[in-house]
C-alpha atoms as a PDB file:
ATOM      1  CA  UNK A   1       5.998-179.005-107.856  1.00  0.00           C
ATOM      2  CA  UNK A   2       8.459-181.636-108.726  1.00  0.00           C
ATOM      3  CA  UNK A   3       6.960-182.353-111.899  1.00  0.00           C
ATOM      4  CA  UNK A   4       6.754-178.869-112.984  1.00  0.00           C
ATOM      5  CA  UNK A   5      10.153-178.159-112.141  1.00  0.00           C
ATOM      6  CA  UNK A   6      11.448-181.528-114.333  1.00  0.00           C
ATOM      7  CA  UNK A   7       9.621-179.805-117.031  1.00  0.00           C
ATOM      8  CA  UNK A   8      10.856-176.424-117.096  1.00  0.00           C
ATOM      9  CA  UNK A   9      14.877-178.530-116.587  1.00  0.00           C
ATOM     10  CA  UNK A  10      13.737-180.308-119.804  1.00  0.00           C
ATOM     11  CA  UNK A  11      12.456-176.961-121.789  1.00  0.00           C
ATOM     12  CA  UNK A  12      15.789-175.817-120.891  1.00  0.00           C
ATOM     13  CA  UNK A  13      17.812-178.329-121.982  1.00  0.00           C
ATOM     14  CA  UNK A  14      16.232-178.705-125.102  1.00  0.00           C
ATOM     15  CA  UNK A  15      16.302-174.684-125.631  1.00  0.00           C
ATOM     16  CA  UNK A  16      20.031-174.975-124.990  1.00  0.00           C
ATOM     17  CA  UNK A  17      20.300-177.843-127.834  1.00  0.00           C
ATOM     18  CA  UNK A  18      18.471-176.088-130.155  1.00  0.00           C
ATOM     19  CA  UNK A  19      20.764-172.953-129.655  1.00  0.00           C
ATOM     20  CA  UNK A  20      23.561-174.662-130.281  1.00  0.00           C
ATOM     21  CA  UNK A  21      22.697-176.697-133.434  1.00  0.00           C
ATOM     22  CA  UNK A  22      20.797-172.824-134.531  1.00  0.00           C
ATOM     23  CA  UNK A  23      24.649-171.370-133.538  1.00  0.00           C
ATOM     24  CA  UNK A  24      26.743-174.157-135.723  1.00  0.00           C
ATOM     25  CA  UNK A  25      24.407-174.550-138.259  1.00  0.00           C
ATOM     26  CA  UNK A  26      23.959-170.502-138.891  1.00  0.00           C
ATOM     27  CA  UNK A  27      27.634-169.978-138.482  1.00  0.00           C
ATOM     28  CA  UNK A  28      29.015-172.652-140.282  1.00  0.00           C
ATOM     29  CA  UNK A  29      29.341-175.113-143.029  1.00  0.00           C
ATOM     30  CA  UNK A  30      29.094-178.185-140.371  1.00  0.00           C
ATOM     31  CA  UNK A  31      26.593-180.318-141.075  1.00  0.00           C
ATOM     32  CA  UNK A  32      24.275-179.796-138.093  1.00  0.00           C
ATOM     33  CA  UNK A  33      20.741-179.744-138.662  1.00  0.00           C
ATOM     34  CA  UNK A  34      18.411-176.354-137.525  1.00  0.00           C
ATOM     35  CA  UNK A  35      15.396-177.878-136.236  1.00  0.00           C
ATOM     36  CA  UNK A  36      13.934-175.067-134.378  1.00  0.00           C
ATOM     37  CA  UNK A  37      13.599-171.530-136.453  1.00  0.00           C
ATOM     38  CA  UNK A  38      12.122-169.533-134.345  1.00  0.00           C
ATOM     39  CA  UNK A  39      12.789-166.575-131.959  1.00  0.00           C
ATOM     40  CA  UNK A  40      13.194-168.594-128.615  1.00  0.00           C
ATOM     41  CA  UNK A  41      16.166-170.873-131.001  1.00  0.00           C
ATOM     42  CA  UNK A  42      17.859-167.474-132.406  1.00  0.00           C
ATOM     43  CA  UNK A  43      18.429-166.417-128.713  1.00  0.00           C
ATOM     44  CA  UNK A  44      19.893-169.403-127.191  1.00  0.00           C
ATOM     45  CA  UNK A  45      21.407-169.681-130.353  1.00  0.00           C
ATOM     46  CA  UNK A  46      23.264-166.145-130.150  1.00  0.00           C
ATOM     47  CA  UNK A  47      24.276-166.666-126.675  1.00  0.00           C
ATOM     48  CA  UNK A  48      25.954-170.297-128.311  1.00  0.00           C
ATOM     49  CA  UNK A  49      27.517-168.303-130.636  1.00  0.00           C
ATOM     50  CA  UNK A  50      30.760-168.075-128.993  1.00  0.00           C
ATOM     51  CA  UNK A  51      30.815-172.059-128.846  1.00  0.00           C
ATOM     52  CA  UNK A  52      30.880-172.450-132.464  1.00  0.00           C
ATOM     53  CA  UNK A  53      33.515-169.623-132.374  1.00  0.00           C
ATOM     54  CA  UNK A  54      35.454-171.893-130.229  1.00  0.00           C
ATOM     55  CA  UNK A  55      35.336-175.244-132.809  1.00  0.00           C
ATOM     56  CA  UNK A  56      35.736-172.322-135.676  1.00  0.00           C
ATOM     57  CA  UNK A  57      39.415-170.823-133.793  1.00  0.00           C
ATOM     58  CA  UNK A  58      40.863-174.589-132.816  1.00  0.00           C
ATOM     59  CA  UNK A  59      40.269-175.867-136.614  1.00  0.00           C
ATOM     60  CA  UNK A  60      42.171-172.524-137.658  1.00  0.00           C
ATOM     61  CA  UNK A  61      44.400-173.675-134.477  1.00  0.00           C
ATOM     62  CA  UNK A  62      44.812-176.909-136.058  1.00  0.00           C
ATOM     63  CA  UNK A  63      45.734-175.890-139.466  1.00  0.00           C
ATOM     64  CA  UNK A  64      48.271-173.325-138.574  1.00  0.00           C
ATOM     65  CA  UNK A  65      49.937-175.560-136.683  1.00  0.00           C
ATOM     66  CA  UNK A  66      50.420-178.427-138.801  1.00  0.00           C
ATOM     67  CA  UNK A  67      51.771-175.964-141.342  1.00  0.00           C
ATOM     68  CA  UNK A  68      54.584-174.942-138.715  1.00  0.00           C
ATOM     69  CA  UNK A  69      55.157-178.519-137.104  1.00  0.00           C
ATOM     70  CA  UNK A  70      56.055-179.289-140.924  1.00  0.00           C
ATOM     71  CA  UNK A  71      58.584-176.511-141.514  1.00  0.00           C
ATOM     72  CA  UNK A  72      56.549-174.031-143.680  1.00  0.00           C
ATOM     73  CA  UNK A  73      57.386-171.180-141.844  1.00  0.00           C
ATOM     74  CA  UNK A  74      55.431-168.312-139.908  1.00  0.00           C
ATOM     75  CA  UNK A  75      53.417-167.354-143.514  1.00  0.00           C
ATOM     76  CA  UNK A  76      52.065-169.907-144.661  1.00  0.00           C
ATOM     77  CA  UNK A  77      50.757-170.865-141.279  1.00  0.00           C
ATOM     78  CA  UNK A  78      49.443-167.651-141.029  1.00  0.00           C
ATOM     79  CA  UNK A  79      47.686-167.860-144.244  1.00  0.00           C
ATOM     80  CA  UNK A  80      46.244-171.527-143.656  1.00  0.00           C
ATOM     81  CA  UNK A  81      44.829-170.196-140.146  1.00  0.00           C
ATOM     82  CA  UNK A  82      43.146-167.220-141.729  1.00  0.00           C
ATOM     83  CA  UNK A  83      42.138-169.658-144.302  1.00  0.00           C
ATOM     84  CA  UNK A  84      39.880-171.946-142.092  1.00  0.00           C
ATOM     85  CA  UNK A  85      37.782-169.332-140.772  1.00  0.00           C
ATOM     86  CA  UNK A  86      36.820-167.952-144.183  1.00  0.00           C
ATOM     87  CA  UNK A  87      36.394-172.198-145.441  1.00  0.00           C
ATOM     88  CA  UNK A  88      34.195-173.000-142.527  1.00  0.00           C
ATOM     89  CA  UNK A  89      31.588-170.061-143.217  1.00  0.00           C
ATOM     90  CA  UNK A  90      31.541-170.855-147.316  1.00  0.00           C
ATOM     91  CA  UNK A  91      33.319-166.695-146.813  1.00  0.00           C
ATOM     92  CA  UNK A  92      29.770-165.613-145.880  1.00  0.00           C
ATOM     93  CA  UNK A  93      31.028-163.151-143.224  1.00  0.00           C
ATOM     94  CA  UNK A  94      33.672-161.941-145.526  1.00  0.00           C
ATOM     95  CA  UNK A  95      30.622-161.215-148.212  1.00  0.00           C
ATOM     96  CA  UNK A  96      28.597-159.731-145.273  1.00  0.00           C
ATOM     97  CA  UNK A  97      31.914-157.528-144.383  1.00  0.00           C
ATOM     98  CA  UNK A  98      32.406-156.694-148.528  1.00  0.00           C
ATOM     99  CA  UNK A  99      28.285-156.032-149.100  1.00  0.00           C
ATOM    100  CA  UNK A 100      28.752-153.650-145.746  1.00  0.00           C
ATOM    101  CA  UNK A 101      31.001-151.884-146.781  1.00  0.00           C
ATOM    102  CA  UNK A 102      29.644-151.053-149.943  1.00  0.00           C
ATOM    103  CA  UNK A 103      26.653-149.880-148.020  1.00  0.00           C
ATOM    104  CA  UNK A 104      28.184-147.953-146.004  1.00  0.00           C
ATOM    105  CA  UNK A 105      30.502-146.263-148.685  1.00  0.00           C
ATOM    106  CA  UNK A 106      27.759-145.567-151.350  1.00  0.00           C
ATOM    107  CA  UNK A 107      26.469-142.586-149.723  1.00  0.00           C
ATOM    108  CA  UNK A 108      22.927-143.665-151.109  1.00  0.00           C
ATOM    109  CA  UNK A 109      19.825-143.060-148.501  1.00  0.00           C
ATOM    110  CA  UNK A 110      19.029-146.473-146.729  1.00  0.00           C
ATOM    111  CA  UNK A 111      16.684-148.184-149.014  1.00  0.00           C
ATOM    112  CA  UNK A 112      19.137-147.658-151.849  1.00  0.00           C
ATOM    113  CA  UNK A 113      22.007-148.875-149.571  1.00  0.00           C
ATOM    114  CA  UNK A 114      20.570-151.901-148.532  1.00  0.00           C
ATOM    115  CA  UNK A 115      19.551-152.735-151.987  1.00  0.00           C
ATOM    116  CA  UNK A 116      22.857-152.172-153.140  1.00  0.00           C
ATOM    117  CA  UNK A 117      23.882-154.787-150.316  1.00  0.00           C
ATOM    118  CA  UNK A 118      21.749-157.224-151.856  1.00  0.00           C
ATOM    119  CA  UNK A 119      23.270-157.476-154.779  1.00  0.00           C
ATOM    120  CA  UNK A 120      25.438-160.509-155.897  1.00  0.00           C
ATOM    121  CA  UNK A 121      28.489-158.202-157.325  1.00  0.00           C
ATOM    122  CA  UNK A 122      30.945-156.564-155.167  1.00  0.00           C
ATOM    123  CA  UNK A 123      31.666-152.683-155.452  1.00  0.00           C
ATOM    124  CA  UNK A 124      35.038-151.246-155.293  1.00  0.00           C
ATOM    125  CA  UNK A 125      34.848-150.301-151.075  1.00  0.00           C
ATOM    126  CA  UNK A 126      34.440-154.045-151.131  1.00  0.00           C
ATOM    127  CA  UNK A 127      36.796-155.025-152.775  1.00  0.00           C
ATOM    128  CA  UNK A 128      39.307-152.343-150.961  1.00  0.00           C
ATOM    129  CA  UNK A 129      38.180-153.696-147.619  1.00  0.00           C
ATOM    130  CA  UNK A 130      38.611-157.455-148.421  1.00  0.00           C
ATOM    131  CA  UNK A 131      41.837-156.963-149.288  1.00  0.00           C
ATOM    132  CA  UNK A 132      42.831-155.033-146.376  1.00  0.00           C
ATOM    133  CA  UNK A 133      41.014-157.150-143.747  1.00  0.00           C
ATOM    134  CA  UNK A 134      42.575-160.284-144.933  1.00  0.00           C
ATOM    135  CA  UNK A 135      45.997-158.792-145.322  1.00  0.00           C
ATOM    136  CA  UNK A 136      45.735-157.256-141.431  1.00  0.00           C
ATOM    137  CA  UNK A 137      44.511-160.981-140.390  1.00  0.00           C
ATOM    138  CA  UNK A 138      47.558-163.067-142.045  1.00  0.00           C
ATOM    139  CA  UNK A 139      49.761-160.282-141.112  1.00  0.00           C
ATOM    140  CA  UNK A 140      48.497-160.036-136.832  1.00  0.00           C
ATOM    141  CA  UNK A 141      48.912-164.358-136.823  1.00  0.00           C
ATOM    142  CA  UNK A 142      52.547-164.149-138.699  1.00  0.00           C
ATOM    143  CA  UNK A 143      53.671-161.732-136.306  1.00  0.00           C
ATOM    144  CA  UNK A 144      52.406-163.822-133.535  1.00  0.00           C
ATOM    145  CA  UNK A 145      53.677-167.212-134.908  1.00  0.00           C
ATOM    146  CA  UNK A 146      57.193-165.600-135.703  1.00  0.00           C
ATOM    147  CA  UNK A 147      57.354-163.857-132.639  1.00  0.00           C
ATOM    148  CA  UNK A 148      55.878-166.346-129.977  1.00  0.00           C
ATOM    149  CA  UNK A 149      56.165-169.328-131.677  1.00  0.00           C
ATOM    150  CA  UNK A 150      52.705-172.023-132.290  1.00  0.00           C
ATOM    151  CA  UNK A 151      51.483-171.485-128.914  1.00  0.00           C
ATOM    152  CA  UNK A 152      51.437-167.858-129.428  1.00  0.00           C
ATOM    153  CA  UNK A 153      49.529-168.181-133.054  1.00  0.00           C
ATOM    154  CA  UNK A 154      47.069-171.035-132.104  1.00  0.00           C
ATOM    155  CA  UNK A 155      46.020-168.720-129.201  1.00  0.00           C
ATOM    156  CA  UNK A 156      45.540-166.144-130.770  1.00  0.00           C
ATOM    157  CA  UNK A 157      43.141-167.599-133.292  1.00  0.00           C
ATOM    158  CA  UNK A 158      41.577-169.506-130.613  1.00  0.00           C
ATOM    159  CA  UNK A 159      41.434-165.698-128.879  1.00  0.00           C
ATOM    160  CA  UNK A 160      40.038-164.474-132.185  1.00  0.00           C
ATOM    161  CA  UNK A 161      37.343-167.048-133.320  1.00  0.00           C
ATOM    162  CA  UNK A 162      35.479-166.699-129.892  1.00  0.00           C
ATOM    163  CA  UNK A 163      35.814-163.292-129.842  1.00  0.00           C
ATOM    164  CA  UNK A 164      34.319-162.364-133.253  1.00  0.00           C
ATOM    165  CA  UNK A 165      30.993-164.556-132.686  1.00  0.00           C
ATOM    166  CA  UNK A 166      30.684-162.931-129.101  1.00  0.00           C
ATOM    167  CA  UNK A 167      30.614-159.693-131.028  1.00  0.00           C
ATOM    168  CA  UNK A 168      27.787-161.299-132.928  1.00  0.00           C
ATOM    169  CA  UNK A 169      26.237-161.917-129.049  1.00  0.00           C
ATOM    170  CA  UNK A 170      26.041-158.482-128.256  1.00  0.00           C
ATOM    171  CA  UNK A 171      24.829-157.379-131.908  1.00  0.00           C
ATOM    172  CA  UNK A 172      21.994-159.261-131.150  1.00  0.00           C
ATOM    173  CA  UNK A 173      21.227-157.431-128.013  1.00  0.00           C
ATOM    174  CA  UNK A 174      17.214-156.153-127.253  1.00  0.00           C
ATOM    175  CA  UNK A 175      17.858-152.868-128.089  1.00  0.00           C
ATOM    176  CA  UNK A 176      19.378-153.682-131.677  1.00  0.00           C
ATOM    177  CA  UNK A 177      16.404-153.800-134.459  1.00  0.00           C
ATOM    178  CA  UNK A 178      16.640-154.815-137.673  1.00  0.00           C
ATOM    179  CA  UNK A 179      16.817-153.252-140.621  1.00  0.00           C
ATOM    180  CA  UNK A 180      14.558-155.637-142.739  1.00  0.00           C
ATOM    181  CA  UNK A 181      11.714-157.857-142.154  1.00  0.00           C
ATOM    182  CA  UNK A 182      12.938-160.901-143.514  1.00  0.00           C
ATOM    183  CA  UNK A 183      16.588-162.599-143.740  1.00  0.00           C
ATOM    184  CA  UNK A 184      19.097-163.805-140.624  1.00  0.00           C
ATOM    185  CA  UNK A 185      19.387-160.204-139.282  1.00  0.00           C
ATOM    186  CA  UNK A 186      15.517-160.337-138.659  1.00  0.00           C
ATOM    187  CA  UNK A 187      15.612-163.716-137.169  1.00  0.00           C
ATOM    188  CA  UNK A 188      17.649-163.018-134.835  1.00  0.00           C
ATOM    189  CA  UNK A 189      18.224-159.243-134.211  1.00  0.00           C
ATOM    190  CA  UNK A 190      16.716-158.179-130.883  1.00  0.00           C
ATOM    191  CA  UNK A 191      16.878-161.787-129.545  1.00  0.00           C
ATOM    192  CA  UNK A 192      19.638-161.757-127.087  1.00  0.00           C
ATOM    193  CA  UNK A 193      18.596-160.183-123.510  1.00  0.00           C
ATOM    194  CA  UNK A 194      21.591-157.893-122.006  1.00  0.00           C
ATOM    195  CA  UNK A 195      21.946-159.533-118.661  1.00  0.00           C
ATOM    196  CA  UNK A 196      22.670-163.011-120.092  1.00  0.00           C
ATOM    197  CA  UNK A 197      24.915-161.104-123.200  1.00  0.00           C
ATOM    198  CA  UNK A 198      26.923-159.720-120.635  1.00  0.00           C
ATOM    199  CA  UNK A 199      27.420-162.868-118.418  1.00  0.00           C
ATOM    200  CA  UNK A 200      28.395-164.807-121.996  1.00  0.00           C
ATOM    201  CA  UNK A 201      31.074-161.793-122.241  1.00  0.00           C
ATOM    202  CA  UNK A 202      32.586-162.112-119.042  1.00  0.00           C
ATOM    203  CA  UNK A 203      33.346-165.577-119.313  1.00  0.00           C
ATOM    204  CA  UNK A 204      34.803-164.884-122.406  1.00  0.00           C
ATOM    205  CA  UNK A 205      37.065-161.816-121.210  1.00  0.00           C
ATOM    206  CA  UNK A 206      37.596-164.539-118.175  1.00  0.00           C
ATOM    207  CA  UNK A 207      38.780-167.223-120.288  1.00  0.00           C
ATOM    208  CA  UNK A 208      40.585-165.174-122.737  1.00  0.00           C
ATOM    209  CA  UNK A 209      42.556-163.784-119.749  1.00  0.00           C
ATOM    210  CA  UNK A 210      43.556-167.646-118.480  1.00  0.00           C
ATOM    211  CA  UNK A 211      44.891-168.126-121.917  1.00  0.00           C
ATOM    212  CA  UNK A 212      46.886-165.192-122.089  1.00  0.00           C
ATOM    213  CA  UNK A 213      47.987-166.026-118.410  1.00  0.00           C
ATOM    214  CA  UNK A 214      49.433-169.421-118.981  1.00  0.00           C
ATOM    215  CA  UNK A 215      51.330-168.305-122.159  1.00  0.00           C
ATOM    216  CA  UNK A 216      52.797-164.902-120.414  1.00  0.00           C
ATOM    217  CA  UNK A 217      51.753-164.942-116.968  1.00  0.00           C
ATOM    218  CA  UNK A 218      50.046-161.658-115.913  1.00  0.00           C
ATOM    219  CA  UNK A 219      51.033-159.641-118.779  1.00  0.00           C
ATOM    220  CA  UNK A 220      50.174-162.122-120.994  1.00  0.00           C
ATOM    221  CA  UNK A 221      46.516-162.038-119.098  1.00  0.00           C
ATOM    222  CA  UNK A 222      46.273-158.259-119.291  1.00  0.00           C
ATOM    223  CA  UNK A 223      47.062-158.169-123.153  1.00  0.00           C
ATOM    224  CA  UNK A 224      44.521-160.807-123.989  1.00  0.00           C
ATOM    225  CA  UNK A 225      41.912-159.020-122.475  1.00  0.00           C
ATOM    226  CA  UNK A 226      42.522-155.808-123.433  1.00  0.00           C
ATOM    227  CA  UNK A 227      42.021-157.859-127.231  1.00  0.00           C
ATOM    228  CA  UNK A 228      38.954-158.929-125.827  1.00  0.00           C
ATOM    229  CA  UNK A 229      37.812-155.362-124.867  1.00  0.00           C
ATOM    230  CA  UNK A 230      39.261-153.538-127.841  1.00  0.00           C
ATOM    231  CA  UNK A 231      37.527-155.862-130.292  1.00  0.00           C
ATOM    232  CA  UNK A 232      34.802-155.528-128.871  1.00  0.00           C
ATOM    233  CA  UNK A 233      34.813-151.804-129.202  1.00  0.00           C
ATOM    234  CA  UNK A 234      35.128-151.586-132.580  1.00  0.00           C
ATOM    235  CA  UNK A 235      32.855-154.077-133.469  1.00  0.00           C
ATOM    236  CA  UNK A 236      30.026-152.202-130.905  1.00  0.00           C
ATOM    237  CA  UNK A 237      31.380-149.064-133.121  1.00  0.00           C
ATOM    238  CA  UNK A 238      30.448-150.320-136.378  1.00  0.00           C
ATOM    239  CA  UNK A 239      27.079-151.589-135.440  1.00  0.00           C
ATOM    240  CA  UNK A 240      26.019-148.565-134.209  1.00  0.00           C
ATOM    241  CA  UNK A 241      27.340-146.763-137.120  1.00  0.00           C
ATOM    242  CA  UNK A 242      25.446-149.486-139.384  1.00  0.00           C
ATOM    243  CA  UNK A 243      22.336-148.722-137.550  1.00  0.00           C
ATOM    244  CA  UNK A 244      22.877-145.173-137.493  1.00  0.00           C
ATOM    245  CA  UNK A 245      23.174-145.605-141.435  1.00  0.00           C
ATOM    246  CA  UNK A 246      20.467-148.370-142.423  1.00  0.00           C
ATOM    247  CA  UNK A 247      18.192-148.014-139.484  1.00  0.00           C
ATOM    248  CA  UNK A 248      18.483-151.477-138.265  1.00  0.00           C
ATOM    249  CA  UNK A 249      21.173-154.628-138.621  1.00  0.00           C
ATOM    250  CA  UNK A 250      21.206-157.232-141.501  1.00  0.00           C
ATOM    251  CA  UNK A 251      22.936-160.313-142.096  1.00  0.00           C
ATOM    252  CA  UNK A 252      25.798-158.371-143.429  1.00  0.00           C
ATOM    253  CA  UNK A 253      25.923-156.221-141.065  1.00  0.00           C
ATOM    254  CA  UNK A 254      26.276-159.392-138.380  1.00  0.00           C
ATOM    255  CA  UNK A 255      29.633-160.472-141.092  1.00  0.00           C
ATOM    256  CA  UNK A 256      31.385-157.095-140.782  1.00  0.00           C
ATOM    257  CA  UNK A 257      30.767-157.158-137.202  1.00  0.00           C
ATOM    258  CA  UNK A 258      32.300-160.344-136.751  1.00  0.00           C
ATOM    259  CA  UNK A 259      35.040-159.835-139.230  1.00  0.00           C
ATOM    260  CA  UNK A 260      35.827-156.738-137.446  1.00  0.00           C
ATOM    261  CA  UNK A 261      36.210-158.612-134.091  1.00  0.00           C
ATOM    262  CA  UNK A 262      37.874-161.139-135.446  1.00  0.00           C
ATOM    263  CA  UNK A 263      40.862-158.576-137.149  1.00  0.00           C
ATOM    264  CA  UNK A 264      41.092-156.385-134.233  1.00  0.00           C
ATOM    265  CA  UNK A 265      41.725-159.203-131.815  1.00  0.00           C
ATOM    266  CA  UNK A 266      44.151-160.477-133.581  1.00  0.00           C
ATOM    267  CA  UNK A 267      46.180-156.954-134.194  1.00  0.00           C
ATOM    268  CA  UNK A 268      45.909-155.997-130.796  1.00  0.00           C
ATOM    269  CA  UNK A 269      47.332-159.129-129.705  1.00  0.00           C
ATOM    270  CA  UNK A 270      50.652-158.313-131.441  1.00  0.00           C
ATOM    271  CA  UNK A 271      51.656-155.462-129.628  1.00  0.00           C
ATOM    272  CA  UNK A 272      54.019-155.654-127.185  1.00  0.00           C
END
């Protein structure tokens, strides 16, 4: 009995590795090695996905703060913040948000859509979206650097990096299929159990809530979770609306979702 339960203790721990080198080396540019491609990976992997969202908002941290500990002002440590996200994905969730929404706005039956999100050129709807994404995401971190200060903006793109890959959690719920055979959405659509994507969220929502709290004490805790839930929301929103529309999720469906998160946390966390 011992001996099988030292076994199933080493399964796990080597499922939870897996996940998290499948997490950091799917959503990022770090140089972590995928070893395991498989199904059992793209779950543990998906419930990880907040971890790398974690390294992802404390680099964007990181940068925005050196800009303002060197005197270059609310903006352009807003820009460098929103920068790092977009520099440690090679922009492949801004792509996935750009190909998405020319799916979305061709008004093409779902084959043609998703062939026209294929393509290497961006439409016009993704080009409109790009530019208002990114504007609403260095405009939400000014206003929260100006306003609050560094601790203010770092939190908030630590708020918003986590957030936007838990999004990417709960896209990968059982009851989400995807809407091609082959690609990242296939690998890993469907994965993600919904007991285990809702513990992941609470300790999120939990740990979003203890940031807020020790920046602005309970109303700082209720206004980082609200973020949470908001962006959350929205992103849930457009993934139903993208499998509504293309009958399933692909990888650029997962890069609007996150982008989505990502933006909506960080506008909801300047009000008030």
């Amino acid at each position: 009995m011992r001996a099988v339960t030292t076994s199933r203790t080493v399964t796990h721990v080597r499922t939870s590795v897996d996940g998290i080198r499948f997490a950091f080396g799917t959503l990022t540019v770090l140089p972590v090695r995928v070893s395991r491609w498989d199904r059992g990976a793209a779950r543990a992997g998906m419930l990880a996905a907040p971890v790398a969202g974690l390294v992802v908002g404390l680099a964007s941290a990181a940068a925005g703060g050196l800009f303002w500990l060197l005197g270059a002002g609310p903006l352009l440590a807003a820009v460098a913040s929103a920068a790092v996200p977009a520099v440690l994905t090679r922009g492949l969730h801004l792509d996935g948000l750009a190909d998405t929404a020319d799916g979305l706005g061709s008004g093409r039956p779902a084959e043609d859509a998703l062939r026209i999100m294929k393509q290497s050129d961006i439409g016009p709807f993704g080009v409109i979206t790009l530019l208002f994404v990114l504007f609403a995401q260095v405009a939400a971190v000014h206003e929260l650097y100006a306003a609050g200060g560094w601790a203010h903006g770092a939190a908030g793109a630590v708020t918003a990096g986590v957030v936007a890959r838990l999004a990417l959690t709960l896209a990968s719920r059982a009851s989400v299929p995807a809407a091609r055979p082959e690609g990242l959405g296939a690998v890993v659509a469907g994965t993600v159990p919904v007991r285990p994507a809702l513990a992941v969220t609470a300790l999120v929502l939990a740990g979003a809530a203890g940031l807020g709290a020790a920046l602005d004490g309970p109303y700082g805790a209720l206004r980082h979770a609200v973020a949470v839930v908001v962006a959350l929301v929205a992103a849930q929103w457009l993934l139903g609306r993208c499998v509504r529309r293309f009958g399933g999720v692909t990888g650029d469906v997962f890069g609007a979702v996150e982008e989505t998160a990502l933006t909506v946390t960080l506008v909801v966390l300047t009000f008030g």
